[in-house]
C-alpha atoms as a PDB file:
ATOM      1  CA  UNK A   1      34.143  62.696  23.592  1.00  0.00           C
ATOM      2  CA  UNK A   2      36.807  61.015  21.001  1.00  0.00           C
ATOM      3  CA  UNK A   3      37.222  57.504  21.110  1.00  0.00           C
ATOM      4  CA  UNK A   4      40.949  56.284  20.710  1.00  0.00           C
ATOM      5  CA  UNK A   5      40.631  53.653  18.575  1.00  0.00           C
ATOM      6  CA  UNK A   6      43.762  50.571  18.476  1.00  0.00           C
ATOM      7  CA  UNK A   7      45.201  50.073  15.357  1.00  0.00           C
ATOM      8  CA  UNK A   8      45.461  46.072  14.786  1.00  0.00           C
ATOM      9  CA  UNK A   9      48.157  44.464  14.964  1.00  0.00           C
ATOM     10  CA  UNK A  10      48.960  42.895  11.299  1.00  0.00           C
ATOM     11  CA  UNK A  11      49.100  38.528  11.086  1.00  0.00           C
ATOM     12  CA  UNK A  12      50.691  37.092   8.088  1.00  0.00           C
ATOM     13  CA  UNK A  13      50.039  33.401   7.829  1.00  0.00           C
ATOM     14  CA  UNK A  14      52.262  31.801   5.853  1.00  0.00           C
ATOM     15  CA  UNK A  15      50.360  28.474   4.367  1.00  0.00           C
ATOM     16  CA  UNK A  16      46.448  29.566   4.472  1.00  0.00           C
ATOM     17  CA  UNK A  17      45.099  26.727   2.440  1.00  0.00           C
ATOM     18  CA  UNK A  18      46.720  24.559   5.208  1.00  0.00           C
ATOM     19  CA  UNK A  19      44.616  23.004   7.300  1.00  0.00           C
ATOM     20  CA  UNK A  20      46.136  24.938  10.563  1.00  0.00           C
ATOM     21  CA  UNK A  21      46.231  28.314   8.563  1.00  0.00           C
ATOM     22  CA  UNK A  22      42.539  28.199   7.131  1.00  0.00           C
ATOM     23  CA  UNK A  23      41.384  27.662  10.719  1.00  0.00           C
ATOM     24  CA  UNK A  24      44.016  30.209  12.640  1.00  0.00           C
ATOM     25  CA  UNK A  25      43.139  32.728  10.023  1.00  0.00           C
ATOM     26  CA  UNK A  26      39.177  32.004  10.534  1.00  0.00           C
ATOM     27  CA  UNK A  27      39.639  32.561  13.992  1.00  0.00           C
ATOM     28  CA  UNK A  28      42.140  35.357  14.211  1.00  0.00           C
ATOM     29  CA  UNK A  29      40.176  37.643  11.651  1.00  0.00           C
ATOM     30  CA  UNK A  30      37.947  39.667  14.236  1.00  0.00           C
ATOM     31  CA  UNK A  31      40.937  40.937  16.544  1.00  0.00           C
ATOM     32  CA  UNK A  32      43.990  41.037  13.712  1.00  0.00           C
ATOM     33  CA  UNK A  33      44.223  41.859  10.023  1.00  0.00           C
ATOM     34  CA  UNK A  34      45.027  38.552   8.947  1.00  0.00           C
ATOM     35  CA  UNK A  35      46.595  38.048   5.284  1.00  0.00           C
ATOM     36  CA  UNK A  36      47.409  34.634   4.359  1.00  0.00           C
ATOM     37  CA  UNK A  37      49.545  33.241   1.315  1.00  0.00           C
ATOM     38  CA  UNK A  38      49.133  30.242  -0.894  1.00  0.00           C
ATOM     39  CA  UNK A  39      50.935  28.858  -3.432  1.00  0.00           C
ATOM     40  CA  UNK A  40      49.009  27.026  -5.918  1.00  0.00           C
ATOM     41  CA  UNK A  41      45.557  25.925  -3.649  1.00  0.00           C
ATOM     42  CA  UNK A  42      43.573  29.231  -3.350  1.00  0.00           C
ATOM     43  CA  UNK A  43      41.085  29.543  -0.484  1.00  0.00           C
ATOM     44  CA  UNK A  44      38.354  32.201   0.296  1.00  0.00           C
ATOM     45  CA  UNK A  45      37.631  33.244   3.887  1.00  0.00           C
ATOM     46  CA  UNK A  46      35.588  36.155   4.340  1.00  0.00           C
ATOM     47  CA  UNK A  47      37.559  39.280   5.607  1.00  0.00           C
ATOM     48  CA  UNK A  48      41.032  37.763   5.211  1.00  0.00           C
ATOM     49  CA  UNK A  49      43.436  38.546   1.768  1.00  0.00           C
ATOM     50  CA  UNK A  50      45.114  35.730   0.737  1.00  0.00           C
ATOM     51  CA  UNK A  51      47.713  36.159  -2.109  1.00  0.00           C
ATOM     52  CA  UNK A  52      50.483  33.761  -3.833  1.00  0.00           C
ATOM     53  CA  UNK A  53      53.817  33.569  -2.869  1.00  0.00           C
ATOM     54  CA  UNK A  54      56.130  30.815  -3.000  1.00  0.00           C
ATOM     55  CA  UNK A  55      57.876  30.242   0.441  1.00  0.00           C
ATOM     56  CA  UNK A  56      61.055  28.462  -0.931  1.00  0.00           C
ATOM     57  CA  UNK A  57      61.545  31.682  -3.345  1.00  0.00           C
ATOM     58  CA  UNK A  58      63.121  34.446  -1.479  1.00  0.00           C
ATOM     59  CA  UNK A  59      62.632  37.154  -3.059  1.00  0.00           C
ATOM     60  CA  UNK A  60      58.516  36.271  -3.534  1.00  0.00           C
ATOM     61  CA  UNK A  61      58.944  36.489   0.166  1.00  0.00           C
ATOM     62  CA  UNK A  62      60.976  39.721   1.118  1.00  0.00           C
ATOM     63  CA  UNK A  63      58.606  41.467  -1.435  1.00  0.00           C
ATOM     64  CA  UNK A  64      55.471  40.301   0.635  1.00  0.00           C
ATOM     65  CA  UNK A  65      56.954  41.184   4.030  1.00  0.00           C
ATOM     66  CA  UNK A  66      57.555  44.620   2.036  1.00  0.00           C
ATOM     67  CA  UNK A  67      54.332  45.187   1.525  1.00  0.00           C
ATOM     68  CA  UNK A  68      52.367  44.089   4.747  1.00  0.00           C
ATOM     69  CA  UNK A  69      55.056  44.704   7.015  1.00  0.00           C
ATOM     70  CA  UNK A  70      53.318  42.223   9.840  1.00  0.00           C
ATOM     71  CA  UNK A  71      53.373  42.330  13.177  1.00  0.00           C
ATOM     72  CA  UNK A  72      53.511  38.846  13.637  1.00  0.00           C
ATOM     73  CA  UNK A  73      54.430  35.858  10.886  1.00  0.00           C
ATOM     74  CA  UNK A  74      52.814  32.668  11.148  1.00  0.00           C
ATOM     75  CA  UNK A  75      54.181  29.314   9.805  1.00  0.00           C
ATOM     76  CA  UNK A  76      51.829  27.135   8.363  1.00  0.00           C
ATOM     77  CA  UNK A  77      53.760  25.341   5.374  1.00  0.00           C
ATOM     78  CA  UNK A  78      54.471  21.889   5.002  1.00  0.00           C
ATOM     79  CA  UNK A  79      53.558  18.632   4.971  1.00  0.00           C
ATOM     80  CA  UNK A  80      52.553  16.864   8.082  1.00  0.00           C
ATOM     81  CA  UNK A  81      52.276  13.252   6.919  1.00  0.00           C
ATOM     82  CA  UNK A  82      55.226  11.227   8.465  1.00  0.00           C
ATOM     83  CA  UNK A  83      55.250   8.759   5.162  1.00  0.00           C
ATOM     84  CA  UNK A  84      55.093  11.509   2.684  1.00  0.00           C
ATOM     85  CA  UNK A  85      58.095  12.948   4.242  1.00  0.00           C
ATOM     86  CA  UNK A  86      59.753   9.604   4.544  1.00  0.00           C
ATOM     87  CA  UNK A  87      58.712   8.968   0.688  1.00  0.00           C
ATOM     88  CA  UNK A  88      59.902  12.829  -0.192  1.00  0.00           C
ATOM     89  CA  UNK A  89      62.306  13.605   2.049  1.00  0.00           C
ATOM     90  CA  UNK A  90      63.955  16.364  -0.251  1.00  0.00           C
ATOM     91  CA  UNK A  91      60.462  18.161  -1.445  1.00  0.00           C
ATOM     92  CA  UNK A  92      58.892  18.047   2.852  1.00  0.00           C
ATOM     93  CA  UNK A  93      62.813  19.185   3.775  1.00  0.00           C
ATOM     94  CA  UNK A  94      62.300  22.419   1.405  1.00  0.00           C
ATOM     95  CA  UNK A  95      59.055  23.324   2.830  1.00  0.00           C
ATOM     96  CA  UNK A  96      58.781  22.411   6.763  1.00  0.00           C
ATOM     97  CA  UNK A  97      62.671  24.142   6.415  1.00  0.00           C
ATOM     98  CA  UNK A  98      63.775  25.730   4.235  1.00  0.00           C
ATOM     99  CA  UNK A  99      60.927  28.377   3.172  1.00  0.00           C
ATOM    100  CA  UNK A 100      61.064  29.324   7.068  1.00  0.00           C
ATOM    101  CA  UNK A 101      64.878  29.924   6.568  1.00  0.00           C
ATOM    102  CA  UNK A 102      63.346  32.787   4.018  1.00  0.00           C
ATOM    103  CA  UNK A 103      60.695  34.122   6.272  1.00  0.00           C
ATOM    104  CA  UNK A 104      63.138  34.768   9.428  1.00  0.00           C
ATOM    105  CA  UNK A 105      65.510  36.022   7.034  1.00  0.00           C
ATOM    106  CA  UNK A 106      63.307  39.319   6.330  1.00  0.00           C
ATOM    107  CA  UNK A 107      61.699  39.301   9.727  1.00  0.00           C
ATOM    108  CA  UNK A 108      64.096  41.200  11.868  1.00  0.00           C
ATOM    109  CA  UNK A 109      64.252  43.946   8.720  1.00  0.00           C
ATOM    110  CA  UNK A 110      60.233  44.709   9.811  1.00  0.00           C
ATOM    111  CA  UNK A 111      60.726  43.989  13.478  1.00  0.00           C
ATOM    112  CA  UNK A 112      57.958  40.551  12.979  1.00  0.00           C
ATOM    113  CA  UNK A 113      57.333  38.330  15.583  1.00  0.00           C
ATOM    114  CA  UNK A 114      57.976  34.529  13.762  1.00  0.00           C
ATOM    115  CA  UNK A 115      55.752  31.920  15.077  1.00  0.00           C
ATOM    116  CA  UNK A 116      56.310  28.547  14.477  1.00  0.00           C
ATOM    117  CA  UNK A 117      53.782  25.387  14.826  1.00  0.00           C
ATOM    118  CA  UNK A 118      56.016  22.289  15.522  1.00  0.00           C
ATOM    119  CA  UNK A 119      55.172  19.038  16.396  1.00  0.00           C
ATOM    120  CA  UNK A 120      55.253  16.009  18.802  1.00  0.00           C
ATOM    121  CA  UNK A 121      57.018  14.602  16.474  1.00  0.00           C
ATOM    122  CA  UNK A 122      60.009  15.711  17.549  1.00  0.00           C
ATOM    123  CA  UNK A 123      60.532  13.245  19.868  1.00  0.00           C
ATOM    124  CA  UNK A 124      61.119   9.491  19.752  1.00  0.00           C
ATOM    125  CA  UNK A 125      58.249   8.316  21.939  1.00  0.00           C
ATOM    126  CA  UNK A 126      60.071   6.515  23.985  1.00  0.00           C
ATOM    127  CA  UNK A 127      59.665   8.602  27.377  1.00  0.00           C
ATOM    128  CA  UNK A 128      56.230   8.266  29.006  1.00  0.00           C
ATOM    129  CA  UNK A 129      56.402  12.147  28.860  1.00  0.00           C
ATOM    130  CA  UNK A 130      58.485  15.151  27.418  1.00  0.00           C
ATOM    131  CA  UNK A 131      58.440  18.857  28.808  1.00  0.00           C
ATOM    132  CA  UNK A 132      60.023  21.918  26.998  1.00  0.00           C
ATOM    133  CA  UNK A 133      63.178  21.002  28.125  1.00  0.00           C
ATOM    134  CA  UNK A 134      63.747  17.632  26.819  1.00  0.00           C
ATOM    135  CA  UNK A 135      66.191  17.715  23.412  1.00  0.00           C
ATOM    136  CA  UNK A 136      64.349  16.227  20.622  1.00  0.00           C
ATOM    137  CA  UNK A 137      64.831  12.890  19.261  1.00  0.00           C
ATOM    138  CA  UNK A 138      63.410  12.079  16.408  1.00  0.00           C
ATOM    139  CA  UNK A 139      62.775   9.113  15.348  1.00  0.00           C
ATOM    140  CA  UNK A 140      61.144   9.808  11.412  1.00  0.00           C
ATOM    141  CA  UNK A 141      61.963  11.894   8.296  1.00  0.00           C
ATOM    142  CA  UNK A 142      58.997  14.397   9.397  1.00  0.00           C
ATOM    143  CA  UNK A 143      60.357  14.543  13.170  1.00  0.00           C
ATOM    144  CA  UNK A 144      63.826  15.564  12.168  1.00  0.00           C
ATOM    145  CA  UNK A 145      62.627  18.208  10.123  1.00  0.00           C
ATOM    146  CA  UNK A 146      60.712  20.042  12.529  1.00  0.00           C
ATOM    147  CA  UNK A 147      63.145  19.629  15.047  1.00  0.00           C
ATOM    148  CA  UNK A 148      65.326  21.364  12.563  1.00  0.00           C
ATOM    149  CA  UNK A 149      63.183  23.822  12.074  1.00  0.00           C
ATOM    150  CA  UNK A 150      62.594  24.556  15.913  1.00  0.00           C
ATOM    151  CA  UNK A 151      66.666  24.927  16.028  1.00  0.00           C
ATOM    152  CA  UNK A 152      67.112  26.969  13.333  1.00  0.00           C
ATOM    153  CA  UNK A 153      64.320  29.207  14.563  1.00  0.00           C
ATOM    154  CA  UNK A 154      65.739  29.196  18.322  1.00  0.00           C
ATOM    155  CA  UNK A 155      69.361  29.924  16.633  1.00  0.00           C
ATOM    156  CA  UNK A 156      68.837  32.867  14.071  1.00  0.00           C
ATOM    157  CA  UNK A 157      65.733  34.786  15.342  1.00  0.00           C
ATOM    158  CA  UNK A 158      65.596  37.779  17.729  1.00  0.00           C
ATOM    159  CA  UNK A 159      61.465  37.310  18.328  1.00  0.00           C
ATOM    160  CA  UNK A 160      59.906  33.957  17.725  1.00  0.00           C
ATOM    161  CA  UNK A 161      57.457  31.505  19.310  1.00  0.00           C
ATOM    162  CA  UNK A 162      57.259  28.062  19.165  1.00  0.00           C
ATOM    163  CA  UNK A 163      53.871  26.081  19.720  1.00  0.00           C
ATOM    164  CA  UNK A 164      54.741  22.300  19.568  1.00  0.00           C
ATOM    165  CA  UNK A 165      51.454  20.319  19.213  1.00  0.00           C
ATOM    166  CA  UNK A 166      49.847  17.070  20.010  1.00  0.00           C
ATOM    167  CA  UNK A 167      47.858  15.647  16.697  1.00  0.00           C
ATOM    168  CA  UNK A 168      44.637  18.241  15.804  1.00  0.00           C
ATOM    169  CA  UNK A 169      41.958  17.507  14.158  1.00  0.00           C
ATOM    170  CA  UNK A 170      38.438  19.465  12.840  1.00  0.00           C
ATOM    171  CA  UNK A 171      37.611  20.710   9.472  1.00  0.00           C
ATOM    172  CA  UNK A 172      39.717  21.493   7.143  1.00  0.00           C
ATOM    173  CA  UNK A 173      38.533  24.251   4.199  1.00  0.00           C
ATOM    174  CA  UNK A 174      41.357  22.804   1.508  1.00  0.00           C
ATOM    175  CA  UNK A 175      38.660  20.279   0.286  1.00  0.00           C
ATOM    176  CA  UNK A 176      40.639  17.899  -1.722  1.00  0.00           C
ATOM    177  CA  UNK A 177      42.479  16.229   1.812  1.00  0.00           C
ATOM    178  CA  UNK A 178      40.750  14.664   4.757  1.00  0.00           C
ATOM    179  CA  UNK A 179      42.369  15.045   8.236  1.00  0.00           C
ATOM    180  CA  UNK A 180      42.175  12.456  10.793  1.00  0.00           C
ATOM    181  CA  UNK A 181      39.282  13.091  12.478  1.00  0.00           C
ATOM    182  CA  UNK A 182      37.580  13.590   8.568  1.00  0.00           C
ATOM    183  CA  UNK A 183      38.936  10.267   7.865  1.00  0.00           C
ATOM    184  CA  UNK A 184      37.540   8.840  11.142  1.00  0.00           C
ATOM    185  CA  UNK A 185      33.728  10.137  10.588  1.00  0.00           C
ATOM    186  CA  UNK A 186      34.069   8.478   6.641  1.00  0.00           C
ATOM    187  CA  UNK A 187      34.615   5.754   8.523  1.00  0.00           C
ATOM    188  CA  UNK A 188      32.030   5.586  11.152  1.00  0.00           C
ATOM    189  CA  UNK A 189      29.427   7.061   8.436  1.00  0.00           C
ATOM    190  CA  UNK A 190      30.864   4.225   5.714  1.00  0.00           C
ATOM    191  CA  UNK A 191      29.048   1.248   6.901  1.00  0.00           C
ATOM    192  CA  UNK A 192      31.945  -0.979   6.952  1.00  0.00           C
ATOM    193  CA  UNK A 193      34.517  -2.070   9.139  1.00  0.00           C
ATOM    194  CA  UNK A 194      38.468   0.069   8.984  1.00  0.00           C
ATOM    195  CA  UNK A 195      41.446  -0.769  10.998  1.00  0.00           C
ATOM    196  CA  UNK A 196      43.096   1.795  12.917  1.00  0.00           C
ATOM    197  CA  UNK A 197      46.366   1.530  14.843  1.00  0.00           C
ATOM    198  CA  UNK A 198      46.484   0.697  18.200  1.00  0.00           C
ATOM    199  CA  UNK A 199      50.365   0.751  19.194  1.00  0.00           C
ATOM    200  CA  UNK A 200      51.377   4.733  18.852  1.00  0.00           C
ATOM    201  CA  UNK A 201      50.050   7.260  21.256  1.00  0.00           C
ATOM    202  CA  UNK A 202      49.324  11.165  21.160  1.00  0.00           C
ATOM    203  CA  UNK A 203      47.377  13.803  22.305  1.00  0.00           C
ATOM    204  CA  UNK A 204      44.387  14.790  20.196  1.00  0.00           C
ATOM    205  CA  UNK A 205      43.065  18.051  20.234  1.00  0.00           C
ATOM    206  CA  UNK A 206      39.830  20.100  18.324  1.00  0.00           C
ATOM    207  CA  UNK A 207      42.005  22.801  16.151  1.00  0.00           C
ATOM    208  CA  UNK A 208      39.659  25.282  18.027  1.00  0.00           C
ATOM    209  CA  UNK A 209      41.790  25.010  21.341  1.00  0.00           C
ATOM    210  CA  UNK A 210      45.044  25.778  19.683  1.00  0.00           C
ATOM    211  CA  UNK A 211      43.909  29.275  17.634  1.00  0.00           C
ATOM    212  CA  UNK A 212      42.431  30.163  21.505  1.00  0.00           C
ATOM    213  CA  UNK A 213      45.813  29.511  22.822  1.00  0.00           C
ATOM    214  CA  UNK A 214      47.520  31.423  20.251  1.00  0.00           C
ATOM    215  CA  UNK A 215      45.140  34.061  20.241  1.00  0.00           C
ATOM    216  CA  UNK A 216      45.779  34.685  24.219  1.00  0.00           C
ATOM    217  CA  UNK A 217      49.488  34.195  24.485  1.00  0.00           C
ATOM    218  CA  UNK A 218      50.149  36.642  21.319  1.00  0.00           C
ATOM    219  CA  UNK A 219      48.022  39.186  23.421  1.00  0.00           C
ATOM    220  CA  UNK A 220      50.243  38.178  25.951  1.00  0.00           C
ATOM    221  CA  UNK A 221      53.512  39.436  23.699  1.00  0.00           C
ATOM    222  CA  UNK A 222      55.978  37.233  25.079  1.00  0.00           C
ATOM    223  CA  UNK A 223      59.486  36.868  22.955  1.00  0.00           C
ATOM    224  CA  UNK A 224      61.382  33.795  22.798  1.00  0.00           C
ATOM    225  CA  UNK A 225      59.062  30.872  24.136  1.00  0.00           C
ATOM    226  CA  UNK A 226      58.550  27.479  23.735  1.00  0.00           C
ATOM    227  CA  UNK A 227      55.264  26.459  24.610  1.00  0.00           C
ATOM    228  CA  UNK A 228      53.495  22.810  24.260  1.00  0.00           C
ATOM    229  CA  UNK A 229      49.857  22.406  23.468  1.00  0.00           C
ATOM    230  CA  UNK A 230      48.474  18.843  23.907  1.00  0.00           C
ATOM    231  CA  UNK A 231      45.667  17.128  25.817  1.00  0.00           C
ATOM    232  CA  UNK A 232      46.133  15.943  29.188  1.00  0.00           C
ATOM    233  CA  UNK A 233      45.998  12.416  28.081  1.00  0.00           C
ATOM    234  CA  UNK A 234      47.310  10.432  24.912  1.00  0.00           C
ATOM    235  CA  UNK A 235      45.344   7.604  22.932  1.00  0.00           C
ATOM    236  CA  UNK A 236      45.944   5.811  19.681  1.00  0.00           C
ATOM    237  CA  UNK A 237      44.574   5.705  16.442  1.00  0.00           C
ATOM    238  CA  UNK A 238      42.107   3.144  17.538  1.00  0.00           C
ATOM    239  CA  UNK A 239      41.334   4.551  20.779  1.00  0.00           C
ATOM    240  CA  UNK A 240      40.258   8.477  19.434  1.00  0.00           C
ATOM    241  CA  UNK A 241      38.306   6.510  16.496  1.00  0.00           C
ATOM    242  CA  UNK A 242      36.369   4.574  19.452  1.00  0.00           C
ATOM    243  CA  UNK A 243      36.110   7.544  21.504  1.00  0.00           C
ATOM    244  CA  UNK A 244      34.549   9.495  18.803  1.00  0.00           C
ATOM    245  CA  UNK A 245      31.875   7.023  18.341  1.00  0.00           C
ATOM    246  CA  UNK A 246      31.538   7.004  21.951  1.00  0.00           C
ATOM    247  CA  UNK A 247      30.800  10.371  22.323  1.00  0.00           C
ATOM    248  CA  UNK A 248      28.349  10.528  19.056  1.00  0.00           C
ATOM    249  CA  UNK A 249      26.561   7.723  19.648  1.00  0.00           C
ATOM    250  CA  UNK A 250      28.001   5.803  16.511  1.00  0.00           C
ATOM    251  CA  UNK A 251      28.635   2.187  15.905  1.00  0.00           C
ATOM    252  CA  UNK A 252      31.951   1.503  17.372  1.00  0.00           C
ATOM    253  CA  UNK A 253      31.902  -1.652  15.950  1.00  0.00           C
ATOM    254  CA  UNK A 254      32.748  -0.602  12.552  1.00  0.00           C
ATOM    255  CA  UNK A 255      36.033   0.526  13.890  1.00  0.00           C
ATOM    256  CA  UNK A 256      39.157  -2.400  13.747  1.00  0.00           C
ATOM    257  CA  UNK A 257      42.596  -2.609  16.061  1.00  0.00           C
ATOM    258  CA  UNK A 258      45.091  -2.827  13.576  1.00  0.00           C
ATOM    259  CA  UNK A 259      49.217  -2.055  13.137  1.00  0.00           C
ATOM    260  CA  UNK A 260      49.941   0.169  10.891  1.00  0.00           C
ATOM    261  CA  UNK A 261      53.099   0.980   9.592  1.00  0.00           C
ATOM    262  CA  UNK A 262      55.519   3.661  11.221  1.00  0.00           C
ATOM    263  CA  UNK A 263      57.987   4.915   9.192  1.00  0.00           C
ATOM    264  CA  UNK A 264      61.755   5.057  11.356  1.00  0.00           C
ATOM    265  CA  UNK A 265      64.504   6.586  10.114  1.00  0.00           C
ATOM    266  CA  UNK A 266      67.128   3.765   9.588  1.00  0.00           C
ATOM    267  CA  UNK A 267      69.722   3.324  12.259  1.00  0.00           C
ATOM    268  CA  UNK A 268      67.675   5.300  14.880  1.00  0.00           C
ATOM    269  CA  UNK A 269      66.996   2.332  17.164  1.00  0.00           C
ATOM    270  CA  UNK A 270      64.022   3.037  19.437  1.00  0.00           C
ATOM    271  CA  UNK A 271      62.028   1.035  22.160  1.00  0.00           C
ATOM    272  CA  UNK A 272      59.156   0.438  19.466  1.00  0.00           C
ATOM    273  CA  UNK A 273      61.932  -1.987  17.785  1.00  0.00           C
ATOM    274  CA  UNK A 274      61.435  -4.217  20.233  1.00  0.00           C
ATOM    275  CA  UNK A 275      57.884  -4.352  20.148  1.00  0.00           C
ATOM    276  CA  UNK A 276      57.030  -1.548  22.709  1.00  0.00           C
ATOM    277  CA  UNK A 277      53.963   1.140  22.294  1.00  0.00           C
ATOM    278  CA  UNK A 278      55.416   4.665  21.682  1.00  0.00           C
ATOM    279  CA  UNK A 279      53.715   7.340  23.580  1.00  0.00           C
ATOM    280  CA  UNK A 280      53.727  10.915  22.443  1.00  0.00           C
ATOM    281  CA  UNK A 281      52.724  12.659  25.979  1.00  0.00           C
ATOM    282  CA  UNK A 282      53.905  16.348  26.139  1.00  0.00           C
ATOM    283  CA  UNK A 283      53.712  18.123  29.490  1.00  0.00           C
ATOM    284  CA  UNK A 284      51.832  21.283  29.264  1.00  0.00           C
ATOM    285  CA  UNK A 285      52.317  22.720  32.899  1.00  0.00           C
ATOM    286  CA  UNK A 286      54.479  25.697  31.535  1.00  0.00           C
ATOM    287  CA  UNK A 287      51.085  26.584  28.950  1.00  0.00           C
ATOM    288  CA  UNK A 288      48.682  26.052  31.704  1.00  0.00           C
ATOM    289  CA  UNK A 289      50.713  28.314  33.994  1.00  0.00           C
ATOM    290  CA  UNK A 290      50.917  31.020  32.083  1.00  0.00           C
ATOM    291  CA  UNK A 291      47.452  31.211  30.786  1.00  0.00           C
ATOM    292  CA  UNK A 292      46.236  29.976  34.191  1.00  0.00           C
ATOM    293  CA  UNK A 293      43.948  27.323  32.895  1.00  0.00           C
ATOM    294  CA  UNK A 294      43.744  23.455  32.647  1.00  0.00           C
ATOM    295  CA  UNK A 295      44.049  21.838  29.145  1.00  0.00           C
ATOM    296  CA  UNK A 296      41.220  19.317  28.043  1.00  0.00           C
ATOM    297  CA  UNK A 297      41.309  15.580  28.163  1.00  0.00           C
ATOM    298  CA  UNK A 298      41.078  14.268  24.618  1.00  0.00           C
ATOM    299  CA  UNK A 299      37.405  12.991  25.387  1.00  0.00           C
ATOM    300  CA  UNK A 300      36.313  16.563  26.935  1.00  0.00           C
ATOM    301  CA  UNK A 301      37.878  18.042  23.497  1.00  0.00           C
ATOM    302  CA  UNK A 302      36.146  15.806  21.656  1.00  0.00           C
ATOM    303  CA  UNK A 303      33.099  16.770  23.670  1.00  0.00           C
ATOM    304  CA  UNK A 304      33.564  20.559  22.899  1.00  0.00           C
ATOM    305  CA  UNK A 305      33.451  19.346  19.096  1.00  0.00           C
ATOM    306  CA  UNK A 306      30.201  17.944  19.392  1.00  0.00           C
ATOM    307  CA  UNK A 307      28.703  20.855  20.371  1.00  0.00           C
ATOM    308  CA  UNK A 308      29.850  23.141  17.999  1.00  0.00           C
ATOM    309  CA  UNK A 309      29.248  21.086  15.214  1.00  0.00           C
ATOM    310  CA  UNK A 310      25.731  19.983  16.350  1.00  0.00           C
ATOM    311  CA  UNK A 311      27.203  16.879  16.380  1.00  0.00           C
ATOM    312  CA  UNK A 312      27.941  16.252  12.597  1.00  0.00           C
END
């Protein structure tokens, strides 16, 4: 008897040494042919192909959507770190923008699905919560460019997805940066005492929960969605750092309330001028309806990252 077998479908991740590529591409590698691009930091993962290419150079681009033709284009560029965008505005403008500007250029010539991971950031923080249909607001450098980004994406391309995220954390394989929650077990394991800030809320997620989500929803093939992927609860800087020692029986001690600063862009006046806490809360009823499951508090994420880590 033959056996029909499916062909996969093709994932290009733009931005694989990124610490949201290495782990989507780690993850999506047993049910797509996943090919990832770099530009200067080269990273190995076992049965992916990851080649250069320079997002902000167009024709680097259109000649690697030439060759893979992908089903589905992935963008993982960027810089994520509100005060290096605030302190390089022009260089964080050119990649969170303008390098997807190239990729949805060539991706209605190959018929590719463009997905997009955003931010919270888009928002102010100034409403105790924000759904899919709330306009962004930014209120720093970073913010404004993905909301940019979203727009542009929204505006100028026939098939695209956007997943707007609350902070995630895990390992990252691009060994020369530590993420938050790296920078939180230094901490813990350090010996000595580091302030955190306890005045800015989000939702805090293991990077395991949003590849699942992808994963399922690209199955899914819907066109033309906005979905947001957060816990169902939002803690500071201080709180996550406690609630990770919580959780692994370290010495919460060692961890420090603190203020840190927040980078605004000027004029934008916001309620955290006036001494207010800014809450990043974004609703995830639309996610959890169409998947038909309940997204994690931060503390059962964290939980879930125990285990698979053994607790390291």
């Amino acid at each position: 008897m033959l056996k029909l077998t499916v062909k996969k479908k093709t994932v290009l991740i733009f931005g694989i040494s990124s610490f949201v590529g290495s782990n989507l591409a780690t993850f999506f590698k047993n049910e797509f042919k996943v090919v990832g691009t770099y530009h200067k930091n080269k990273i190995d993962i076992d049965g992916v192909l990851s080649i250069p290419c320079d997002v902000l150079k167009k024709e680097q681009v259109r000649l690697t959507m030439l060759a893979f033709k992908p089903d589905i284009a992935i963008y993982c560029v960027g810089n994520a770190s509100i005060y290096y965008c605030s302190e390089n505005s022009e260089v964080s403008d050119a990649l969170n923008t303008g390098g997807l500007v190239n990729v949805i250029d060539f991706s209605q010539r190959y018929k590719t699905q463009v997905c997009l991971v955003s931010s919270a950031n888009v928002f102010s923080g100034d409403k105790l919560s924000y759904s899919e249909l709330d306009i962004p607001d930014p209120s720093t450098i970073y913010g404004k460019q993905m909301a940019s980004s979203e727009f542009y994406l929204q505006k100028n391309c026939l098939n695209y997805l956007i997943f707007r995220t609350c902070k995630l954390y895990g390992h990252s394989y691009a060994l020369k940066s530590e993420n938050i929650f790296e920078k939180v077990g230094s901490a813990l394991a350090g010996g000595s005492v580091n302030t955190f800030d306890n005045r800015i809320g989000f939702g805090w997620l293991d990077i395991l929960f949003l590849c699942s989500i992808m994963k399922n929803i690209l199955k899914k093939e819907p066109t033309n969605r906005l979905f947001q992927v957060s816990s169902t609860d939002v803690k500071t800087m201080y709180e996550f750092a406690t609630t990770v020692a919580k959780i692994n029986q370290l010495d919460a001690q060692l961890i420090s309330k603190g203020r840190v600063s927040f980078p605004m862009i000027k004029d934008i006046e916001t309620k955290f001028d006036d001494g207010h806490e800014q809450k990043y809360c974004l609703e995830t009823g639309n996610i959890e309806s169409y998947l038909n499951f309940k997204m994690p508090s931060i503390e059962e994420s964290l939980i879930l990252t125990k285990d698979r880590f053994n607790g390291t």
